[in-house]
Protein backbone atom coordinates (compact mmCIF):
# COMPACT_ATOMS: atom_id res chain seq x y z
CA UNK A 1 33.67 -2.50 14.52
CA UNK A 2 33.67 -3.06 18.23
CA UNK A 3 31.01 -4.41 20.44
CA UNK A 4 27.73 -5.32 20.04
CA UNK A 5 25.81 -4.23 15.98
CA UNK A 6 23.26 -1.66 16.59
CA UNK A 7 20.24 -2.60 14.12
CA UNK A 8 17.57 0.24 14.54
CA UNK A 9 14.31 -0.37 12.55
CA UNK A 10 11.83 2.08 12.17
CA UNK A 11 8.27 0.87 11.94
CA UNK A 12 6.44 -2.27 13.88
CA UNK A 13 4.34 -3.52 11.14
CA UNK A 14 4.88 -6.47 9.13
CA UNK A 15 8.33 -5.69 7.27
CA UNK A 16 9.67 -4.21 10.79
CA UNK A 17 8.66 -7.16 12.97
CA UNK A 18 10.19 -9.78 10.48
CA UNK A 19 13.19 -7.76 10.13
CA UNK A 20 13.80 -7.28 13.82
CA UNK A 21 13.01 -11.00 14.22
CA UNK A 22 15.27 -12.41 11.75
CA UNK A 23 18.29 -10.02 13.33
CA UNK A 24 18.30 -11.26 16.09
CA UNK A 25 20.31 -14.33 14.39
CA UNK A 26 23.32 -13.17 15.29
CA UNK A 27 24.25 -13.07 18.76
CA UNK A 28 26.55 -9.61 18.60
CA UNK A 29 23.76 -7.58 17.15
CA UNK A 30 21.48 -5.60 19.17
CA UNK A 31 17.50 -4.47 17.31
CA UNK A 32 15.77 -1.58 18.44
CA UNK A 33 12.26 -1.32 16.72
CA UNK A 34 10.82 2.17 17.25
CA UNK A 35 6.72 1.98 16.49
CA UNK A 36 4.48 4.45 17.93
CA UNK A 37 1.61 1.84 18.66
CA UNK A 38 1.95 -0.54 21.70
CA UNK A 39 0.32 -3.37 19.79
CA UNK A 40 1.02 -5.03 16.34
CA UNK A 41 -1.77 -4.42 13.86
CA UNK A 42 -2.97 -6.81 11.26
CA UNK A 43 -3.77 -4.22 8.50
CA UNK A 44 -5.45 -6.78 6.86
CA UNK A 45 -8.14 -6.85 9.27
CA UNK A 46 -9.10 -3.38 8.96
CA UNK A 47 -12.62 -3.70 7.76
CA UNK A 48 -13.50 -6.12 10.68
CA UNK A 49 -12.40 -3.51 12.58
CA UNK A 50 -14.89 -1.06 10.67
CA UNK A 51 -17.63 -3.21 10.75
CA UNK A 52 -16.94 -4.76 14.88
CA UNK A 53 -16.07 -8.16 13.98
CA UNK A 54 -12.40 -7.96 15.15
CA UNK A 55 -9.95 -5.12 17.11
CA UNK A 56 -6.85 -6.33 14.50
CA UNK A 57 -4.36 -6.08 16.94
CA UNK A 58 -1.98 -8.51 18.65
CA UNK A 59 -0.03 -7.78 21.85
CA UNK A 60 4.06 -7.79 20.40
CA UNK A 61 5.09 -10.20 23.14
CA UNK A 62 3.18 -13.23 20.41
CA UNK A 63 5.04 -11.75 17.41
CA UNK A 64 8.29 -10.08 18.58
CA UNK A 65 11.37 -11.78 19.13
CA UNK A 66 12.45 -11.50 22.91
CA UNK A 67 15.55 -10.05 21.92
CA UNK A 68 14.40 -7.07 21.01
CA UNK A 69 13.42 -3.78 22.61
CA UNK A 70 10.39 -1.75 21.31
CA UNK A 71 10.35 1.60 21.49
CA UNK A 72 7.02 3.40 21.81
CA UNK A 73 7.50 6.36 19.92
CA UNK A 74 8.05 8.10 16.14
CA UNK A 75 11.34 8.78 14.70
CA UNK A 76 10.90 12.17 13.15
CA UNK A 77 14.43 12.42 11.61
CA UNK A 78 17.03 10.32 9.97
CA UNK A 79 20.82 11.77 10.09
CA UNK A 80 22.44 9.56 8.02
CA UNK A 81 26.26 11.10 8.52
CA UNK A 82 26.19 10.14 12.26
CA UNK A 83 23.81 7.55 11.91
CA UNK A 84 21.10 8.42 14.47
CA UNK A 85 17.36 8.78 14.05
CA UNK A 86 15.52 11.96 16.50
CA UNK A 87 12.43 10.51 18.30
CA UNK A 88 9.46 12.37 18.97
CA UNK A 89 10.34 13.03 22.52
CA UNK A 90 13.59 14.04 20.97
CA UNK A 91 15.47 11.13 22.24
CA UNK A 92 18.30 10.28 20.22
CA UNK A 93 19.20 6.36 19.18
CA UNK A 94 22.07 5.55 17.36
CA UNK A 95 22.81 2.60 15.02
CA UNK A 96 25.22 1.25 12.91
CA UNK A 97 22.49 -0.08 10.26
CA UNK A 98 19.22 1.07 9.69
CA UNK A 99 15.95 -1.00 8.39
CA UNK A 100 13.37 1.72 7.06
CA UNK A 101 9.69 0.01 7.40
CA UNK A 102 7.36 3.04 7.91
CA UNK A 103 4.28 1.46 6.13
CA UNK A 104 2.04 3.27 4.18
CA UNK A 105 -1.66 5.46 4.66
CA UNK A 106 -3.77 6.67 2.61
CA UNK A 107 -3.21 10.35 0.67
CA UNK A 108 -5.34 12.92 0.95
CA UNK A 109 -8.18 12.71 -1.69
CA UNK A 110 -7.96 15.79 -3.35
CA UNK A 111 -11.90 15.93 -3.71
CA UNK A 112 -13.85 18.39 -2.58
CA UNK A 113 -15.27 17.77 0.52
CA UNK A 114 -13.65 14.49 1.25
CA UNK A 115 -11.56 15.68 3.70
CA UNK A 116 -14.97 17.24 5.97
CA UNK A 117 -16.76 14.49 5.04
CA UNK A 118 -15.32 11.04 4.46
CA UNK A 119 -13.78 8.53 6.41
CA UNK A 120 -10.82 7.53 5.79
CA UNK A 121 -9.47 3.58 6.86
CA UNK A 122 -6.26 2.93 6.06
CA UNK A 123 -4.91 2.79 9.73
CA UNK A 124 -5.97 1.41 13.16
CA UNK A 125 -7.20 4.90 14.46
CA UNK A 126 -9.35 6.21 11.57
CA UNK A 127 -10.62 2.25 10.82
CA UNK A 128 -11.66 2.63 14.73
CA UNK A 129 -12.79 5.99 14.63
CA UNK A 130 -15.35 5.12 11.26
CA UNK A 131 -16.02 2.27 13.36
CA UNK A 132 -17.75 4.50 15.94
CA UNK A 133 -19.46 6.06 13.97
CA UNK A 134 -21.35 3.20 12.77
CA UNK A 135 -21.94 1.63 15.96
CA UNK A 136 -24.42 4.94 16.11
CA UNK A 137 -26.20 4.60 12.65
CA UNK A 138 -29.35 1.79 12.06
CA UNK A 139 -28.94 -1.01 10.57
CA UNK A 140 -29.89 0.54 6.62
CA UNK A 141 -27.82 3.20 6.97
CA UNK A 142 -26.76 4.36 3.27
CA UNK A 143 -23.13 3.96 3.00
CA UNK A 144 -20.86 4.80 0.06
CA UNK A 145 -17.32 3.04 -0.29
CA UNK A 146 -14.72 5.08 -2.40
CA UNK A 147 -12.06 2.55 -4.01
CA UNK A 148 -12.46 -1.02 -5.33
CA UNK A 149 -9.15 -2.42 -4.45
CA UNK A 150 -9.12 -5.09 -1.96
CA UNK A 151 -9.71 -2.61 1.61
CA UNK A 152 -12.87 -0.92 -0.67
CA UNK A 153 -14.18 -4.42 -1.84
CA UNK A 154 -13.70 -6.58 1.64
CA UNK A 155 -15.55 -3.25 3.60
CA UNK A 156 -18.19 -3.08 1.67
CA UNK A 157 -18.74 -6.29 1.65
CA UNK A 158 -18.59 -6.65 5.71
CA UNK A 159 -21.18 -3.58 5.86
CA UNK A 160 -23.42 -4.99 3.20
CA UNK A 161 -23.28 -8.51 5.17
CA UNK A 162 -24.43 -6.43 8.40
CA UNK A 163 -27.25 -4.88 7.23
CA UNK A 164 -26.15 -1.80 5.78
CA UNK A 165 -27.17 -0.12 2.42
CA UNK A 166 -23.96 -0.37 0.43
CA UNK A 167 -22.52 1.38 -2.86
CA UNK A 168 -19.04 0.68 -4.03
CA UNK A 169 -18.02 3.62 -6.17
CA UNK A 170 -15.31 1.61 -7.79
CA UNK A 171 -13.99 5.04 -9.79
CA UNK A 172 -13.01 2.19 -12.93
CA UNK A 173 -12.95 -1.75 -12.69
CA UNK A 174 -14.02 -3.53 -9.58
CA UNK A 175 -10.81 -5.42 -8.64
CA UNK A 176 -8.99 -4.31 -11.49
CA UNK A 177 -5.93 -6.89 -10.64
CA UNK A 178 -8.91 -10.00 -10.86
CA UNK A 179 -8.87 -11.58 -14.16
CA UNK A 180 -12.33 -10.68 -15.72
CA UNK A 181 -14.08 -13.50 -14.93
CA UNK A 182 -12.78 -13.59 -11.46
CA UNK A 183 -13.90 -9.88 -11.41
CA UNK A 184 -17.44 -10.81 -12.56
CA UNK A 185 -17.55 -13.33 -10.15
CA UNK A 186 -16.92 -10.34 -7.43
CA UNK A 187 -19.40 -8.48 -8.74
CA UNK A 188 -21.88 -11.32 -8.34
CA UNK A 189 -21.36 -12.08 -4.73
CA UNK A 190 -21.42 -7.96 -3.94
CA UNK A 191 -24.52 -7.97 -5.50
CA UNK A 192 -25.99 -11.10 -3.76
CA UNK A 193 -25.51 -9.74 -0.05
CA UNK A 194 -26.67 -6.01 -1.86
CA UNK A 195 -23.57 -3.83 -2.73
CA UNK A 196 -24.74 -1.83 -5.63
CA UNK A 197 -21.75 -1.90 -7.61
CA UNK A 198 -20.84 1.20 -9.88
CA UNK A 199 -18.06 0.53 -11.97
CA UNK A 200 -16.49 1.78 -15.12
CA UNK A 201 -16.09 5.52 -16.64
CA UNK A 202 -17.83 8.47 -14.52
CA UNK A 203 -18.16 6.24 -11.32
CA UNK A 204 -15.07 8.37 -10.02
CA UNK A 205 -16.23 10.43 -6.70
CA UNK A 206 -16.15 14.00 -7.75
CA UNK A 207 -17.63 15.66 -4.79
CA UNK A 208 -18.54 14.71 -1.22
CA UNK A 209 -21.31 16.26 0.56
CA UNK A 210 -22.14 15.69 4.42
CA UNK A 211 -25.22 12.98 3.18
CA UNK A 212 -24.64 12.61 -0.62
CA UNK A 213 -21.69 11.96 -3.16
CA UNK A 214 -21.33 13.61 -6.42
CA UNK A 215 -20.19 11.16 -9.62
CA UNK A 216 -18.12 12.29 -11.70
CA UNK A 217 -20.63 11.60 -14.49
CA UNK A 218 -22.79 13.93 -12.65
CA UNK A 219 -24.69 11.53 -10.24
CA UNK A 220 -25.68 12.19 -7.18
CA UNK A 221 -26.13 9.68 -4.37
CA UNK A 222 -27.77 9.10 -0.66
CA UNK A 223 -24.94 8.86 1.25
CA UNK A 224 -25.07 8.94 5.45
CA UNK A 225 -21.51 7.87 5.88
CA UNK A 226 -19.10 7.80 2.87
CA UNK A 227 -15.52 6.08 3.24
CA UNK A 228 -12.79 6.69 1.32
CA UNK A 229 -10.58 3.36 0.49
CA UNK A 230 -8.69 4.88 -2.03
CA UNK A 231 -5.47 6.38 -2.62
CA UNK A 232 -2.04 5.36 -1.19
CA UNK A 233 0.82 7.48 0.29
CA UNK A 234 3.45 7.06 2.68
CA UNK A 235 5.11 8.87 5.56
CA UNK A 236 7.82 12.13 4.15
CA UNK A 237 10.35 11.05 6.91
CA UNK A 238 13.02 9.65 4.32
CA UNK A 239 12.20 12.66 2.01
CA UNK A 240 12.33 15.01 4.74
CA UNK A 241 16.11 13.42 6.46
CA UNK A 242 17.31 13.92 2.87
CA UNK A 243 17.30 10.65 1.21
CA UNK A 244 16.07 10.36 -2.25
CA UNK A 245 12.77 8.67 -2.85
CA UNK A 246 10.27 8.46 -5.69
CA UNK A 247 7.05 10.79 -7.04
CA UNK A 248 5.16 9.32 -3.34
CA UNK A 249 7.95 9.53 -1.14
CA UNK A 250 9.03 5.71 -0.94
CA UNK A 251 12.55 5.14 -0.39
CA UNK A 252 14.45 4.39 -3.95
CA UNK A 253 17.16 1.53 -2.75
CA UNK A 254 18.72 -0.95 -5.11
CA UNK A 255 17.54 -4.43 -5.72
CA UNK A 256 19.32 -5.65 -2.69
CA UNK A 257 17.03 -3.15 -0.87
CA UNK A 258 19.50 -0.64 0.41
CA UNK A 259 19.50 3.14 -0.22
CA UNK A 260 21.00 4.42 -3.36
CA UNK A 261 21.95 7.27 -0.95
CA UNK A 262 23.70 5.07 2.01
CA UNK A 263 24.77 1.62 1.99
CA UNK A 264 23.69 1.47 5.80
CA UNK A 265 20.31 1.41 5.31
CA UNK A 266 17.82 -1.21 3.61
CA UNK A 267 14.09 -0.45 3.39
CA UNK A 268 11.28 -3.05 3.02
CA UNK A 269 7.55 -3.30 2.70
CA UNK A 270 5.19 -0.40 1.02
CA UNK A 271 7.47 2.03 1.52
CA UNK A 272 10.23 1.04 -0.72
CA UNK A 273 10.88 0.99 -4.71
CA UNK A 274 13.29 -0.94 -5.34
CA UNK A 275 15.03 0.13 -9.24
CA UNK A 276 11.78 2.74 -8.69
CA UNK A 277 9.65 -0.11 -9.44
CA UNK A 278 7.98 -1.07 -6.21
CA UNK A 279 6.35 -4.85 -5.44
CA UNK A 280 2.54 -4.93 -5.12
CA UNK A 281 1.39 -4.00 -1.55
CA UNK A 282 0.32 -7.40 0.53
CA UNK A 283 1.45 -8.36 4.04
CA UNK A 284 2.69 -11.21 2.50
CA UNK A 285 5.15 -8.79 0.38
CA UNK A 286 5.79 -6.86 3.92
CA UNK A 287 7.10 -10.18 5.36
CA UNK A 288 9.51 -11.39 2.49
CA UNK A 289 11.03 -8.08 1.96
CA UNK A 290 11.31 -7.63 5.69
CA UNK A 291 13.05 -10.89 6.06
CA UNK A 292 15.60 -9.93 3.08
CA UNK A 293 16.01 -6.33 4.00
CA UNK A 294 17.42 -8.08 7.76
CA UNK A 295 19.38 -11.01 5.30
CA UNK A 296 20.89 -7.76 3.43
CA UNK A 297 22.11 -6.37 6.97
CA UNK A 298 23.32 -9.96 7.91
CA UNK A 299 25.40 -10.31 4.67
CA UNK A 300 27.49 -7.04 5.11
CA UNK A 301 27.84 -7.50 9.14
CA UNK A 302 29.55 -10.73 7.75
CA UNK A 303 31.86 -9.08 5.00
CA UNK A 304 29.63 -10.65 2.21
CA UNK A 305 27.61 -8.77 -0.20
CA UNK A 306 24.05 -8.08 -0.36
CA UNK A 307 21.70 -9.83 -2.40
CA UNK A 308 19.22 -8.74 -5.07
CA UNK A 309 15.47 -9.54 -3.23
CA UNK A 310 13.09 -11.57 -5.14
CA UNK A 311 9.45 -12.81 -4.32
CA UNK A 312 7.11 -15.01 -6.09
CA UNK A 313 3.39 -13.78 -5.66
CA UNK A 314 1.43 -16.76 -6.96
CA UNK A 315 -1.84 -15.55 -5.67
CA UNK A 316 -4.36 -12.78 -3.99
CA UNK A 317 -6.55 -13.31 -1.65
CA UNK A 318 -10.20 -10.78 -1.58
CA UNK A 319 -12.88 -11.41 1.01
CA UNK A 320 -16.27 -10.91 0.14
CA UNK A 321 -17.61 -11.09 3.79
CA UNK A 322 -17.82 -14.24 5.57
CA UNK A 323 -19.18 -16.35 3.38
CA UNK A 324 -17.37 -15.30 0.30
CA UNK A 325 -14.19 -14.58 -1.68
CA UNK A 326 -11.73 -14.85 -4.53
CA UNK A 327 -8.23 -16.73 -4.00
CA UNK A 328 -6.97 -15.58 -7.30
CA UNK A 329 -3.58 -17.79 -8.96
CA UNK A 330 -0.99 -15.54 -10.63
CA UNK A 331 1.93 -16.05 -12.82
CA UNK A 332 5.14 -15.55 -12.22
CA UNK A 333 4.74 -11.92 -13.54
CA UNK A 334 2.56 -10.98 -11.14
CA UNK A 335 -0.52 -11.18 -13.44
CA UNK A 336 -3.51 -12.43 -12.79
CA UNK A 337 -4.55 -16.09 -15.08
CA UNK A 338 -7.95 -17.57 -15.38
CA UNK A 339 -7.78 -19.74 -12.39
CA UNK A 340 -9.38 -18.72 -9.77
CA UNK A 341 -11.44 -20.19 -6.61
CA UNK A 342 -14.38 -18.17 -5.40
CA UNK A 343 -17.49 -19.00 -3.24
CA UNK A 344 -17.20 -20.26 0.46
CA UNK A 345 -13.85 -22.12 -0.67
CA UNK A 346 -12.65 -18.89 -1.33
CA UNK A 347 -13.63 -17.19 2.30
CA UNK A 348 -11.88 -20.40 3.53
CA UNK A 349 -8.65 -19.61 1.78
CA UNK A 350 -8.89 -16.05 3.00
CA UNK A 351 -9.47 -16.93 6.29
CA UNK A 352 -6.13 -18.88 6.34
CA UNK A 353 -4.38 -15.46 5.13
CA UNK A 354 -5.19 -13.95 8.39
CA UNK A 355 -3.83 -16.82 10.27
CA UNK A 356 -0.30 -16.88 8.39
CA UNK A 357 0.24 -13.59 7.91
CA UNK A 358 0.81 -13.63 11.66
CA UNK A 359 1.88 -16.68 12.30
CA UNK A 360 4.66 -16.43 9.83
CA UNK A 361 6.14 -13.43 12.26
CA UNK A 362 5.68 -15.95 15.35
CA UNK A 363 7.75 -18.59 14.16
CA UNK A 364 10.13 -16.17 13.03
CA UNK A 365 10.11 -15.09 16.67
CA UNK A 366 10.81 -18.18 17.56
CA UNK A 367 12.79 -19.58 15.34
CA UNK A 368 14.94 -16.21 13.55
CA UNK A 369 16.13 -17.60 10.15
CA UNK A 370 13.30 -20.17 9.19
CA UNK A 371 10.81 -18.33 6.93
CA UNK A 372 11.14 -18.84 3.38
CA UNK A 373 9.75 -17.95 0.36
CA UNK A 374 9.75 -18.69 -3.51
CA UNK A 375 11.83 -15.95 -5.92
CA UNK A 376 10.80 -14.25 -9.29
CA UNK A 377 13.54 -15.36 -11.78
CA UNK A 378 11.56 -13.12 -13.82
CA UNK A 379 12.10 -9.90 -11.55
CA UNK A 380 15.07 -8.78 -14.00
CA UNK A 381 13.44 -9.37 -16.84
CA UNK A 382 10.77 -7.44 -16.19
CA UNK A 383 13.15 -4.42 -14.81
CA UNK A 384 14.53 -4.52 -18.51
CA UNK A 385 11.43 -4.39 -20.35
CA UNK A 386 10.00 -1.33 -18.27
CA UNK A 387 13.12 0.40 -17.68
CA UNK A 388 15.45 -0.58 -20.11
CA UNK A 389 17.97 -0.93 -17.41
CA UNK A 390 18.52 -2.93 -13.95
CA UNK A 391 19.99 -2.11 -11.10
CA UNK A 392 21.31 -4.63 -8.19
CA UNK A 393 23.83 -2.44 -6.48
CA UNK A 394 25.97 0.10 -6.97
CA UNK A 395 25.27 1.79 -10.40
CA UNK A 396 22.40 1.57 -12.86
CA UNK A 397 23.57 -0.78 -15.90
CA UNK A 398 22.47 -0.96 -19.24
């Protein structure tokens, strides 16, 4: 191969920017990052943005590397036999690898009347859009949150803190990856700041109405604004350019993190499933696949092979508005023990996530190469006991 590498990575959130970042190692390669949005957003932030307590965004020049060009625009093909990617202004941009890191939204809900009447949250636009329309509601405005993973939970929360009258339709258990007692911990502080909590069987939303929501054990509830925090999709652009994916459209690739379809490009962050078994969505998971999806490029630009990826969890982080939250310890499987912190420690802890989460991409920036993070030994082990079979690359095995 002659001249300068061409890296092209599609998508500007975490996985893209510590991929691009940590490519631009090598002095013969060349990273174009293609993103539609002219600022990087910090997902996790999305219910401050809801409730007006922060934009989430932070201008690329304090997160990029300087080395590499952003493109403001959306790829909306992949031609993986002359490796090029289509823009939307129907530019064309070759590459000799490609890093897919196209994030994730939510799905439609499927409910009816969601779609005329909910809000959904699950990126910058619709969080700023729902934040509008609070801006124009009083203070006790009735609000229903649909979903009790951590964007449900921390928005209610936020809303409930501000004044707002705040159900959390949890549709099952309230945090279900909290160990119980960290979960009834949750449940206290929601309750404290006034989240009514409905959790367990027939608190599923079966039908939203323009001011009520319909249980699916037949309830019906008050409900001015209702905002849907549940579900999770992502984009159909490596369905749709002909590379195989799984049941949501997330790029299969081999542990190593490269296509099963094309050795030339790796995928990281919520839109990849690695041996079909995808990590647990975090920013934190964004960053360490991003950074091994870039070391996977690296290895074969240097005539070595690719690694399988591997990421040690240890923790979650849930905020229960400001002066609340759960730091939650894992094991090494990914499971959640009885050690917890929660109270104001616990905001304090969270806090910090929204500080390294993007600080993690600035030193990067700065310094391609030096982020590091613990592995799983226990990431094939686990492949074997749901699958009955691992993959690293190449071939299934046995």
């Amino acid at each position: 191969m002659s001249g300068k590498i061409r890296v092209v990575v599609i998508g500007g959130g975490f996985a893209g920017v510590m991929a691009a970042n940590r490519l631009t190692r090598r002095g013969d390669v060349t990273v174009t990052m293609v993103n539609p949005r002219p600022n990087f957003v910090v997902r996790l932030r999305l219910h401050h943005v809801v409730a007006g307590s922060h934009d989430a965004v932070v201008d690329y020049r304090d997160v990029l590397a300087h080395g590499v060009r952003l493109v403001g625009d959306t790829v909306t093909e992949i031609d993986p036999a002359r490796r090029r990617v289509t823009l939307a202004t129907d530019d064309l941009v070759d590459y000799d690898y490609l890093v897919y890191a196209v994030g994730s939204a939510s799905t439609e809900p499927g409910v009816p009347g969601a779609a005329e009447f909910a809000y959904p949250m699950a990126t910058l636009e619709t969080a700023q859009r729902l934040r509008a329309v609070i801006v124009g509601r009083p203070a006790a405005t009735t609000v229903t949150v649909v979903g009790a993973g951590p964007t449900g939970i921390e928005t209610a929360a936020e809303l409930a803190h501000r004044g707002h009258r705040v159900t959390l339709a949890c549709g099952g258990e309230l945090g279900a990856y909290l160990h119980p007692r960290a979960r009834r911990s949750a449940a206290r502080s929601l309750t404290r700041i006034g989240v009514n909590v409905l959790a367990g069987p027939g608190t599923d939303v079966a039908q939203v109405g323009r001011d009520t929501v319909r249980l699916g054990d037949g309830r019906t509830l008050p409900s001015t604004v209702t905002i849907w925090a549940a579900g999770f999709g992502v984009p159909d652009l490596a369905a749709r350019s002909g590379l195989r994916t799984d049941a949501i459209g997330r790029l299969l690739t081999d542990e190593t993190l490269t296509s099963i379809d094309d050795e030339r490009i790796v995928a990281a962050g919520d839109c990849v499933a690695p041996s079909g078994l995808p990590y647990r969505m975090s920013a934190y998971t964004a960053s360490c696949l991003g950074a091994h999806a870039a070391d996977s490029v690296l290895r074969r630009i240097a005539g070595a092979s690719a690694e399988p990826a591997s990421v040690f969890f240890g923790a979650m982080c849930v905020g229960l508005g400001p002066r609340a939250g759960i730091y939650q310890v894992a094991n090494r499987d990914d499971i959640a023990t009885r050690l917890f912190v929660d109270g104001r420690l616990g905001a304090k802890l969270k806090a910090l996530t929204y500080k390294f989460s993007v600080s993690h991409l600035a030193k990067e920036a700065r310094e391609p190469g030096s982020h590091r993070w613990l592995g799983n030994d226990r990431r094939q082990r686990l492949l074997q006991a749901e699958t009955g079979r691992v993959r690293t690359s190449g071939a299934w095995s046995a």
